[in-house]
PDB file of N, CA and C in Angstrom:
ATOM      1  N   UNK A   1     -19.412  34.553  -1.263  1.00  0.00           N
ATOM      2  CA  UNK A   1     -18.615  35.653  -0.773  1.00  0.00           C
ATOM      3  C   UNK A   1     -18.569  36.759  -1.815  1.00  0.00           C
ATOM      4  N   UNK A   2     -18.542  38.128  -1.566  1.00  0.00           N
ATOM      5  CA  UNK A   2     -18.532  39.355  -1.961  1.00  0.00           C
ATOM      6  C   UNK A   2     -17.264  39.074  -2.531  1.00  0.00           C
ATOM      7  N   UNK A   3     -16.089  38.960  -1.886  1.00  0.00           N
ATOM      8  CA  UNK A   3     -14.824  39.489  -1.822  1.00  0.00           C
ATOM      9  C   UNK A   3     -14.035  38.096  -2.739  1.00  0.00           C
ATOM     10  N   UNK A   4     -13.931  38.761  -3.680  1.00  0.00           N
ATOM     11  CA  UNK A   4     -13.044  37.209  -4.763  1.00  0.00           C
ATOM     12  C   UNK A   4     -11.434  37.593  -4.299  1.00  0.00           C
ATOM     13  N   UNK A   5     -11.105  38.225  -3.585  1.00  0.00           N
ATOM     14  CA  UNK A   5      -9.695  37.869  -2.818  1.00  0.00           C
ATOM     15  C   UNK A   5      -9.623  37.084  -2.074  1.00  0.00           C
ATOM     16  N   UNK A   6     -11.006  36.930  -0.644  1.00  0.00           N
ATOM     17  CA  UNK A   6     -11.012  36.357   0.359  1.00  0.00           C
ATOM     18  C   UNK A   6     -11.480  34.954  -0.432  1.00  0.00           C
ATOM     19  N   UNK A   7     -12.114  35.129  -1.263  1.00  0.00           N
ATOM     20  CA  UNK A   7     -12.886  33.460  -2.191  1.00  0.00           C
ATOM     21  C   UNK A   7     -11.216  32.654  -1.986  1.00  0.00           C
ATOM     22  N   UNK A   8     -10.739  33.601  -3.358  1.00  0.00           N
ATOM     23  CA  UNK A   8      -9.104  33.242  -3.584  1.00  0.00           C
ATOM     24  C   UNK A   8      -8.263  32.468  -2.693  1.00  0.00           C
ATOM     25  N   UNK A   9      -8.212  33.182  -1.885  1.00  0.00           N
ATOM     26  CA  UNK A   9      -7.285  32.820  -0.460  1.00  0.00           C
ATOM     27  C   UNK A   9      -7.702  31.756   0.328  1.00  0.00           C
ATOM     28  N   UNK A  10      -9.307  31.286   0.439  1.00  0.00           N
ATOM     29  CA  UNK A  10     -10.054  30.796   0.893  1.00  0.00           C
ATOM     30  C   UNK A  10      -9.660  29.000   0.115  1.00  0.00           C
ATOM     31  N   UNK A  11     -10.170  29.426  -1.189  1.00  0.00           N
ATOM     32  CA  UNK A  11      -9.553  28.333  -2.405  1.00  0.00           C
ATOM     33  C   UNK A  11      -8.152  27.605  -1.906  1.00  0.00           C
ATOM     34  N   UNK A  12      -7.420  28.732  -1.860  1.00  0.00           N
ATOM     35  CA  UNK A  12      -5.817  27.975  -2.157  1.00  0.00           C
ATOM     36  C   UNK A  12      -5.766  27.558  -0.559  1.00  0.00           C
ATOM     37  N   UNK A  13      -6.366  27.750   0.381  1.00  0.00           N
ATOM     38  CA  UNK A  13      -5.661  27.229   1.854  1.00  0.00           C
ATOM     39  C   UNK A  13      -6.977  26.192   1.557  1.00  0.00           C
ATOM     40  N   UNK A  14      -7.729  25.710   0.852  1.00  0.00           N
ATOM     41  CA  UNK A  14      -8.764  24.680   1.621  1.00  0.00           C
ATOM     42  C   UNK A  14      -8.074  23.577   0.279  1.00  0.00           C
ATOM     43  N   UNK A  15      -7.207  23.946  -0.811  1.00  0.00           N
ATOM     44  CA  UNK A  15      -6.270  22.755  -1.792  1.00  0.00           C
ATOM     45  C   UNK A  15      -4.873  22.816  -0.520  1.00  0.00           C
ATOM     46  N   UNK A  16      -4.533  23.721  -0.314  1.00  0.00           N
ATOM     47  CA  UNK A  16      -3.378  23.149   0.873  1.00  0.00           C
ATOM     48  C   UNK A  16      -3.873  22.184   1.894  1.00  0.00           C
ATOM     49  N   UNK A  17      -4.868  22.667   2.622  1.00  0.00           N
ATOM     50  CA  UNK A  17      -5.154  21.738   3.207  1.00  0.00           C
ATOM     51  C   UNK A  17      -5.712  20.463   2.947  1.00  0.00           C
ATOM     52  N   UNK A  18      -6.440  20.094   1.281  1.00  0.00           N
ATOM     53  CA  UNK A  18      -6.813  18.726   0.849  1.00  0.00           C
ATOM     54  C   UNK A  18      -5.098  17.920   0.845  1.00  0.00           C
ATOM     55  N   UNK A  19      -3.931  18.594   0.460  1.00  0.00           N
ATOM     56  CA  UNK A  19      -3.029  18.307  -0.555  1.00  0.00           C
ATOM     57  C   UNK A  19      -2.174  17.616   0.854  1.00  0.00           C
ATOM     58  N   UNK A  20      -2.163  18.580   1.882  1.00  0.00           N
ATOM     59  CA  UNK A  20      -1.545  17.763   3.277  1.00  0.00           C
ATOM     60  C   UNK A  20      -2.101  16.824   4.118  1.00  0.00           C
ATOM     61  N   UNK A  21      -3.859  16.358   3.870  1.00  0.00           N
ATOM     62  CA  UNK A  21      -4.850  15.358   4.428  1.00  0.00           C
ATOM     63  C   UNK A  21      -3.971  14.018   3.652  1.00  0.00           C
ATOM     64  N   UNK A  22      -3.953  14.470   1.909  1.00  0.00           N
ATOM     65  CA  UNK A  22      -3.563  13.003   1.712  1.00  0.00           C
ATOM     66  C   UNK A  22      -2.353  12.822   1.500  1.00  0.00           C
ATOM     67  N   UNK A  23      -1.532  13.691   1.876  1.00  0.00           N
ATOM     68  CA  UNK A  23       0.243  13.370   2.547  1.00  0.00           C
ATOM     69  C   UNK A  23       0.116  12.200   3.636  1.00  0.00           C
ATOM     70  N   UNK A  24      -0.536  12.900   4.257  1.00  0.00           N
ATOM     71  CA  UNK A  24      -0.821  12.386   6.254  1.00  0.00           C
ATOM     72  C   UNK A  24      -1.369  11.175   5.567  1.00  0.00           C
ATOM     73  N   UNK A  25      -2.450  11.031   4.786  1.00  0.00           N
ATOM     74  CA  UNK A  25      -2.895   9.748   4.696  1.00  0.00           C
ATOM     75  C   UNK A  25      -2.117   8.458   4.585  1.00  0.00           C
ATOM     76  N   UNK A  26      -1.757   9.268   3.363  1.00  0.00           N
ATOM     77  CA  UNK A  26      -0.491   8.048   2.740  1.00  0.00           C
ATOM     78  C   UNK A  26       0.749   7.935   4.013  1.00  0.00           C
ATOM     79  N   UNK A  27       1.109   8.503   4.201  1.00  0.00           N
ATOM     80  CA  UNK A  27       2.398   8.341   5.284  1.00  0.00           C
ATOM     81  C   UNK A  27       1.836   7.376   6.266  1.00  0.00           C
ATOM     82  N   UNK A  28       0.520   7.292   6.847  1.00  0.00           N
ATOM     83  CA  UNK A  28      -0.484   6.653   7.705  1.00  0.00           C
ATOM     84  C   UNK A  28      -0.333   5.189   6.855  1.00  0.00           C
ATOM     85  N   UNK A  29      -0.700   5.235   5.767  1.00  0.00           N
ATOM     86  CA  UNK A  29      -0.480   3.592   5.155  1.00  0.00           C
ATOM     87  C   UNK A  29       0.282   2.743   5.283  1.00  0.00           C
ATOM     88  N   UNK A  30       1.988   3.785   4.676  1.00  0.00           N
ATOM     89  CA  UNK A  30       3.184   3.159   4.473  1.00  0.00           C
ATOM     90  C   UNK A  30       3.415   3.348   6.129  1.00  0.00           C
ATOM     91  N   UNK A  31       3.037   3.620   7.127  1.00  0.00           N
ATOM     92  CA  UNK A  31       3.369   3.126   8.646  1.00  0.00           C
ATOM     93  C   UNK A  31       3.136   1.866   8.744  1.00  0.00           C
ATOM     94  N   UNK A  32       1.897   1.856   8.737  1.00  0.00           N
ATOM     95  CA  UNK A  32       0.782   0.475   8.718  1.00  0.00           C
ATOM     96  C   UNK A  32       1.480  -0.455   8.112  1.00  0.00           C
ATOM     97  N   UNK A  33       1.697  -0.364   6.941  1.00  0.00           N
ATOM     98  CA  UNK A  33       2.209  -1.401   5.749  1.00  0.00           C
ATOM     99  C   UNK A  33       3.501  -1.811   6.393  1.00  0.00           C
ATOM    100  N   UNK A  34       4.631  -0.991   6.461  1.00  0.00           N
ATOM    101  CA  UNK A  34       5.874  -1.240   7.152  1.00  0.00           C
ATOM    102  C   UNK A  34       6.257  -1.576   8.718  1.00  0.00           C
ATOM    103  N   UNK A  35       5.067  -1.382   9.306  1.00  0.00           N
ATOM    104  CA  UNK A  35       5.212  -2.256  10.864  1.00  0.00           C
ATOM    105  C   UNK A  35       3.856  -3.119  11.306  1.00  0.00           C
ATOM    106  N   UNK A  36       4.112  -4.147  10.154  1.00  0.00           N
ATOM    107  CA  UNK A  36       3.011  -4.936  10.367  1.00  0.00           C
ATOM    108  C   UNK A  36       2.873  -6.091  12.131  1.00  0.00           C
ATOM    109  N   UNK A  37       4.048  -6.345  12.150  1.00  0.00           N
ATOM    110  CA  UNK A  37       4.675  -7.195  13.416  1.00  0.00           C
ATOM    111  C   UNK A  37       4.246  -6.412  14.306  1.00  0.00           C
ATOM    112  N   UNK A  38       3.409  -5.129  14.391  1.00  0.00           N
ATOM    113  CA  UNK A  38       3.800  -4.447  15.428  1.00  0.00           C
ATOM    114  C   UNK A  38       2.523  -4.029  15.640  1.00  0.00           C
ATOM    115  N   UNK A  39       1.067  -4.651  14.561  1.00  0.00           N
ATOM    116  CA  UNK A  39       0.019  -4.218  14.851  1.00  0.00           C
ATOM    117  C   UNK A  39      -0.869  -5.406  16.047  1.00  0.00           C
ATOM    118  N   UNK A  40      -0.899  -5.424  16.971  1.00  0.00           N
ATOM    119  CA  UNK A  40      -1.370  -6.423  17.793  1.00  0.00           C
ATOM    120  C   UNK A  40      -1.475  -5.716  18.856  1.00  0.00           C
ATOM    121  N   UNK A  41      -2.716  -6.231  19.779  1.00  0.00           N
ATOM    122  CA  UNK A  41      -3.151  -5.793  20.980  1.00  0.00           C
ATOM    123  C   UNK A  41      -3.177  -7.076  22.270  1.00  0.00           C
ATOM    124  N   UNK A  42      -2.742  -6.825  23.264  1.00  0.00           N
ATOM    125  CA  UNK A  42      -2.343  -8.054  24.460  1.00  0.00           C
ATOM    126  C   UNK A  42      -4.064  -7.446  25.680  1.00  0.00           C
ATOM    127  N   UNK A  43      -3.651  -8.365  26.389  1.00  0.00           N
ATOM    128  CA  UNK A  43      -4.518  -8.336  27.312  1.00  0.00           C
ATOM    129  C   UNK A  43      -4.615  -7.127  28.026  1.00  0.00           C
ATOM    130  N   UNK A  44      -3.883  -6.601  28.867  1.00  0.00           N
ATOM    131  CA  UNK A  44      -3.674  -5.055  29.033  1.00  0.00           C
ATOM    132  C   UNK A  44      -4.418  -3.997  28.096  1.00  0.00           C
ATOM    133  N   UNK A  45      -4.015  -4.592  26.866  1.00  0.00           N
ATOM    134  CA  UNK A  45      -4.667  -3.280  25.966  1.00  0.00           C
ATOM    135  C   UNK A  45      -5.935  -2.920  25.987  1.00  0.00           C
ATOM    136  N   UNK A  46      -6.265  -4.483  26.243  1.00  0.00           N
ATOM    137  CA  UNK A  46      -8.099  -4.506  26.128  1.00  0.00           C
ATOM    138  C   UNK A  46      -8.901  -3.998  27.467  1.00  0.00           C
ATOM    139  N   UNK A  47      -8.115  -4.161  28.538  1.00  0.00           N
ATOM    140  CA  UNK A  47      -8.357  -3.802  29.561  1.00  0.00           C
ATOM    141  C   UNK A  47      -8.416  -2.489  29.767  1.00  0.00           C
ATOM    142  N   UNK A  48      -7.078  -1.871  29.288  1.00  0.00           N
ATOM    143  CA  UNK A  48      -7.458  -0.376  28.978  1.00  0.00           C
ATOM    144  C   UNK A  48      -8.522   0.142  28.540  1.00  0.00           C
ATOM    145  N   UNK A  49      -9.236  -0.619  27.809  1.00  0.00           N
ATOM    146  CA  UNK A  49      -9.747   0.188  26.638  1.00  0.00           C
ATOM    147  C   UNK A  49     -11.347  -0.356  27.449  1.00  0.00           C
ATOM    148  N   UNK A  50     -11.459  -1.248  27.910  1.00  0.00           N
ATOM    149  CA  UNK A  50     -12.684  -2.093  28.683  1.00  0.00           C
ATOM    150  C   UNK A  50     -13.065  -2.415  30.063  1.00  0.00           C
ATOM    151  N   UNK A  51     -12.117  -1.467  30.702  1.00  0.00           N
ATOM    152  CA  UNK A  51     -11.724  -2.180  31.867  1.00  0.00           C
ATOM    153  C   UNK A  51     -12.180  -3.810  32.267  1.00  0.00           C
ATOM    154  N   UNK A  52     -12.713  -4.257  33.182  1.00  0.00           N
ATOM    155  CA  UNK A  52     -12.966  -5.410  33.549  1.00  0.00           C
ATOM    156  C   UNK A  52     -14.642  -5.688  33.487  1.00  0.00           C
ATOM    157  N   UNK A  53     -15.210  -5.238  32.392  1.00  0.00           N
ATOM    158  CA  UNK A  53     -16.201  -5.570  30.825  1.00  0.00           C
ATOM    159  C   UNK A  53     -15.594  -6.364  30.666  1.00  0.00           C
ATOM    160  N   UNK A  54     -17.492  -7.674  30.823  1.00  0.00           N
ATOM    161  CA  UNK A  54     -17.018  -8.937  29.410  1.00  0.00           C
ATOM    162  C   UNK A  54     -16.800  -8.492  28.330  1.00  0.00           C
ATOM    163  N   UNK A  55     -15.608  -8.943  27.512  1.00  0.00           N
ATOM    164  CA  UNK A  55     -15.588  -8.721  26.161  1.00  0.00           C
ATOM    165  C   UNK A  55     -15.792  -9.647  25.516  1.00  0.00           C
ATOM    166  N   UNK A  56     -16.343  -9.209  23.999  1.00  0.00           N
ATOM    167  CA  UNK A  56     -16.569 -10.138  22.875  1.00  0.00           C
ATOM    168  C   UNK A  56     -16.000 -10.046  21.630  1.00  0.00           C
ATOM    169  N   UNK A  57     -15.200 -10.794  20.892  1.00  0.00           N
ATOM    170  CA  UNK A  57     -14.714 -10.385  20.006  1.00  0.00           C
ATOM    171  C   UNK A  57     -15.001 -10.677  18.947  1.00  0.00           C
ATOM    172  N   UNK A  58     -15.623 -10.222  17.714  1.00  0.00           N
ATOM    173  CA  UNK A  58     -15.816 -10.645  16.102  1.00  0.00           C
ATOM    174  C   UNK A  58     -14.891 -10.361  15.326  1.00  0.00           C
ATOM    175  N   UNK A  59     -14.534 -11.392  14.256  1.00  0.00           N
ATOM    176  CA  UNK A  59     -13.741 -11.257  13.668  1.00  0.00           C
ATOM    177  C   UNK A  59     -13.549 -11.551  12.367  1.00  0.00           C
ATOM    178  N   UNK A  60     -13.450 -10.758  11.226  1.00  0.00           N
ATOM    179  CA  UNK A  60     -14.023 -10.834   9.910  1.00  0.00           C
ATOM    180  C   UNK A  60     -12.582 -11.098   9.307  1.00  0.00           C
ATOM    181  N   UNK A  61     -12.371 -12.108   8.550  1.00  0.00           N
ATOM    182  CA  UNK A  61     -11.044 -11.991   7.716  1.00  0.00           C
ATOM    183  C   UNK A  61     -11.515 -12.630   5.938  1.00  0.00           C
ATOM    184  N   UNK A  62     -10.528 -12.842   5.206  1.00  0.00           N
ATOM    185  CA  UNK A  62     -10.729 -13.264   3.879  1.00  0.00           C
ATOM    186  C   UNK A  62     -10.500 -14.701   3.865  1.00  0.00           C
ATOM    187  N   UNK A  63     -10.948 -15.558   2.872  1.00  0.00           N
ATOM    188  CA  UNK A  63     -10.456 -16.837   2.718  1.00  0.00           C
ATOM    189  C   UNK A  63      -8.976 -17.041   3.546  1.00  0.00           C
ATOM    190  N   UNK A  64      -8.694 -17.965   3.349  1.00  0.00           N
ATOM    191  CA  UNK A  64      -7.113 -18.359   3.339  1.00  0.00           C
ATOM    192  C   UNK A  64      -6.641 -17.663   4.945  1.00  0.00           C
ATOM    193  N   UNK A  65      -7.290 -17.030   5.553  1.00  0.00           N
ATOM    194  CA  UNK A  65      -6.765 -16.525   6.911  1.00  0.00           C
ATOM    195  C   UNK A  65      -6.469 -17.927   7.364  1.00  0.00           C
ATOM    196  N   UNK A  66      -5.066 -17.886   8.292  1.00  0.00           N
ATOM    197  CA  UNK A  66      -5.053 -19.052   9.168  1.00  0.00           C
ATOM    198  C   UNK A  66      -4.975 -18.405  10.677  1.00  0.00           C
ATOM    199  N   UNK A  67      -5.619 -19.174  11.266  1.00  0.00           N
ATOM    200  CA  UNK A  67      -5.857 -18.879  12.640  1.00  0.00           C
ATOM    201  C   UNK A  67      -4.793 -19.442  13.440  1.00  0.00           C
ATOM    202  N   UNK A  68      -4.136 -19.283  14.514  1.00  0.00           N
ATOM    203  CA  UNK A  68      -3.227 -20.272  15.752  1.00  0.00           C
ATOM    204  C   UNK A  68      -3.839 -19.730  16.968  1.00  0.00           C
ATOM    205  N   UNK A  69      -4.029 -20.438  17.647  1.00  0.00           N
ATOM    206  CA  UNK A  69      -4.376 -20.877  19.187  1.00  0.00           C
ATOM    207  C   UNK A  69      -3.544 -21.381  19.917  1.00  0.00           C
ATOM    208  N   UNK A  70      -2.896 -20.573  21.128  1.00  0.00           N
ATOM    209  CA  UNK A  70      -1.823 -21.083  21.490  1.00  0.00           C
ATOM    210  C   UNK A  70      -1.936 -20.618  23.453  1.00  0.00           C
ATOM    211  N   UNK A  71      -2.106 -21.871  24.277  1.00  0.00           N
ATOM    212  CA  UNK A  71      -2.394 -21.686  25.331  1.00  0.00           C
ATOM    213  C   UNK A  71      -1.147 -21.481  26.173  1.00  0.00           C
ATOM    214  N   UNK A  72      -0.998 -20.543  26.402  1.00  0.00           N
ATOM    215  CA  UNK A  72      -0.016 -20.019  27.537  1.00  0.00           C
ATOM    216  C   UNK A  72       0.157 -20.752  28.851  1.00  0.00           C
ATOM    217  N   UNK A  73      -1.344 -20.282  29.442  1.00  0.00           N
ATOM    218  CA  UNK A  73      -1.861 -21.151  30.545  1.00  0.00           C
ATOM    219  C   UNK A  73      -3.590 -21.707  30.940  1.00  0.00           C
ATOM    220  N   UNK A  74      -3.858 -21.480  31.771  1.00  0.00           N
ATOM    221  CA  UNK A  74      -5.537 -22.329  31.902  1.00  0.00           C
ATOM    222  C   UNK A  74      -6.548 -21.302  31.599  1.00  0.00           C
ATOM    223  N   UNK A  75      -5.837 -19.995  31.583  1.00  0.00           N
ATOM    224  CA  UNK A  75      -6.412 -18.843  31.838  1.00  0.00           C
ATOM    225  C   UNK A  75      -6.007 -17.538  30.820  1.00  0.00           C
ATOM    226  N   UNK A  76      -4.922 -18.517  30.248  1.00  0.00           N
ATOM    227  CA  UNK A  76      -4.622 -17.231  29.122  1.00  0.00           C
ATOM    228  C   UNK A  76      -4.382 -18.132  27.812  1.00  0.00           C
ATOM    229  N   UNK A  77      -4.822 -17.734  26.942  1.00  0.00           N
ATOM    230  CA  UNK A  77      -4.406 -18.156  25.291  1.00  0.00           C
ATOM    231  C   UNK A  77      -4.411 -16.775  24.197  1.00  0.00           C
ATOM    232  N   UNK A  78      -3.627 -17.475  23.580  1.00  0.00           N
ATOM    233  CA  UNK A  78      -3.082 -16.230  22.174  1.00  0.00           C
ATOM    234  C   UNK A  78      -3.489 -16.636  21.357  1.00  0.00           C
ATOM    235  N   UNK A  79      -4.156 -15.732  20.193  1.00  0.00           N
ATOM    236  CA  UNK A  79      -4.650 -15.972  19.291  1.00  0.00           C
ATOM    237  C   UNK A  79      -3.923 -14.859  17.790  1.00  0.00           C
ATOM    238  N   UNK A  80      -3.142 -15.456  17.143  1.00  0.00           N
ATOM    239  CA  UNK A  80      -2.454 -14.893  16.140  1.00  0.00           C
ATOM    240  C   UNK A  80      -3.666 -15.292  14.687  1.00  0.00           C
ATOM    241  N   UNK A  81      -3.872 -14.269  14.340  1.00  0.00           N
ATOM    242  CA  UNK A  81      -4.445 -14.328  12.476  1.00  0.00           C
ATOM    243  C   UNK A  81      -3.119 -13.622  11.526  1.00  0.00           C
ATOM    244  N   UNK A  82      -3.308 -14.448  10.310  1.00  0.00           N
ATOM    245  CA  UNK A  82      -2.896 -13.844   9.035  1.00  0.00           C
ATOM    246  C   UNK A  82      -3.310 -14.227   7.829  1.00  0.00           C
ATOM    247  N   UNK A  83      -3.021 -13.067   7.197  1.00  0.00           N
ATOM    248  CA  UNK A  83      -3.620 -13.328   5.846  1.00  0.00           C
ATOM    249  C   UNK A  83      -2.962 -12.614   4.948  1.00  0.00           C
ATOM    250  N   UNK A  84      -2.714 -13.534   3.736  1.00  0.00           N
ATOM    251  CA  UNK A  84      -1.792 -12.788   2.703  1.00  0.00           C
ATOM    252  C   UNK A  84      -2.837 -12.040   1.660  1.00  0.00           C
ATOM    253  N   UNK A  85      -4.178 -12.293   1.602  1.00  0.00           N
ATOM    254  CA  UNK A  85      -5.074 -11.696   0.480  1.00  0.00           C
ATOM    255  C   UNK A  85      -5.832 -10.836   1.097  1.00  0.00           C
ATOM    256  N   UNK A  86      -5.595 -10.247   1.912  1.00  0.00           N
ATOM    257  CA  UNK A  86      -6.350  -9.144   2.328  1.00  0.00           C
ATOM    258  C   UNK A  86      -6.605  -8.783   4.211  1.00  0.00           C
ATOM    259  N   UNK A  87      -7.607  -7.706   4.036  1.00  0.00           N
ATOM    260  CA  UNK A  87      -7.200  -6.980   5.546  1.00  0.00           C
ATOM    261  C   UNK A  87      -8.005  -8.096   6.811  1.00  0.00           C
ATOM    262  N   UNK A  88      -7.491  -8.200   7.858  1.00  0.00           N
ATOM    263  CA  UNK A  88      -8.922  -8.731   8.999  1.00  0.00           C
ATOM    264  C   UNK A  88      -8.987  -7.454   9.719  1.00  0.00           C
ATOM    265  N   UNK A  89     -10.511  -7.527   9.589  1.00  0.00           N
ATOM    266  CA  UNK A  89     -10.963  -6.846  10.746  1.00  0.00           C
ATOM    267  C   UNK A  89     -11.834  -7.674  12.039  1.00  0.00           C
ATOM    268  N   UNK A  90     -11.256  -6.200  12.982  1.00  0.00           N
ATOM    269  CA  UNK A  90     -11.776  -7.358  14.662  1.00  0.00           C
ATOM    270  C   UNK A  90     -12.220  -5.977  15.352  1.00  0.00           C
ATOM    271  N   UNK A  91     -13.417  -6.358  15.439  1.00  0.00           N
ATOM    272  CA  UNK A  91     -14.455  -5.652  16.599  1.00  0.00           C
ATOM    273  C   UNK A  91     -14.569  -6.055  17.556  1.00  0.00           C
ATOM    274  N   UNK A  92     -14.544  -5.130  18.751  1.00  0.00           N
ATOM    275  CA  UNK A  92     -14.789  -5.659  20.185  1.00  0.00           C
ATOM    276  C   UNK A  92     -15.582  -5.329  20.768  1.00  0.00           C
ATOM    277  N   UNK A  93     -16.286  -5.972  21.348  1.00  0.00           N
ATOM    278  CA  UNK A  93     -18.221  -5.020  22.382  1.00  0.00           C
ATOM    279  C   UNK A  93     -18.210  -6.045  23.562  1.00  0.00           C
ATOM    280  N   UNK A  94     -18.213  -4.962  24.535  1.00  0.00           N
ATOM    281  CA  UNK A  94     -18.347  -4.980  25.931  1.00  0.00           C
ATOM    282  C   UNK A  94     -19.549  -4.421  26.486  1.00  0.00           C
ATOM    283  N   UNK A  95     -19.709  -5.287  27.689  1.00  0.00           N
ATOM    284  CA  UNK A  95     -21.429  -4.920  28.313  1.00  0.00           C
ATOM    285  C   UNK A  95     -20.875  -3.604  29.231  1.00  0.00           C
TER     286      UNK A  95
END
């Protein structure tokens, strides 16, 4: 740029805007972190998101994850993970 005012101005709104990305970030964490009970998806959700697509689910966790399996009925079971040493991740792919 020609214009070292517009550079200037240009500068300080693109550090405002880095400086409020990792506000939002962090506030995004301590959500996460503080409503952990509350991160889970039910049957509905998946449906939303898949409609009535086979789904498949992978699921990556750390040592020490314990798994529960817990049959509702013939046709429905729950599946709770946790882990105190780190994150699981779970991918889902539908045809």
């Amino acid at each position: 740029m020609e214009n070292p005012e517009m550079l200037d101005l240009f500068q300080s709104q693109e550090t405002n805007l880095d400086s409020l990305t990792k506000e939002m970030e962090r506030k995004i964490d301590d959500l996460l972190e503080n409503n952990k009970e509350l991160a889970y998806l039910n049957f509905e959700d998946l449906q939303n998101i898949h409609g009535n697509q086979k789904t498949m689910v992978a699921i990556r966790s750390p040592p020490g994850t314990t798994v529960e399996v817990t049959s509702l009925s013939p046709q429905e079971q729950e599946i709770n993970l946790k882990s105190e040493t780190g994150e699981i991740l779970v991918h889902f792919f539908s045809q």
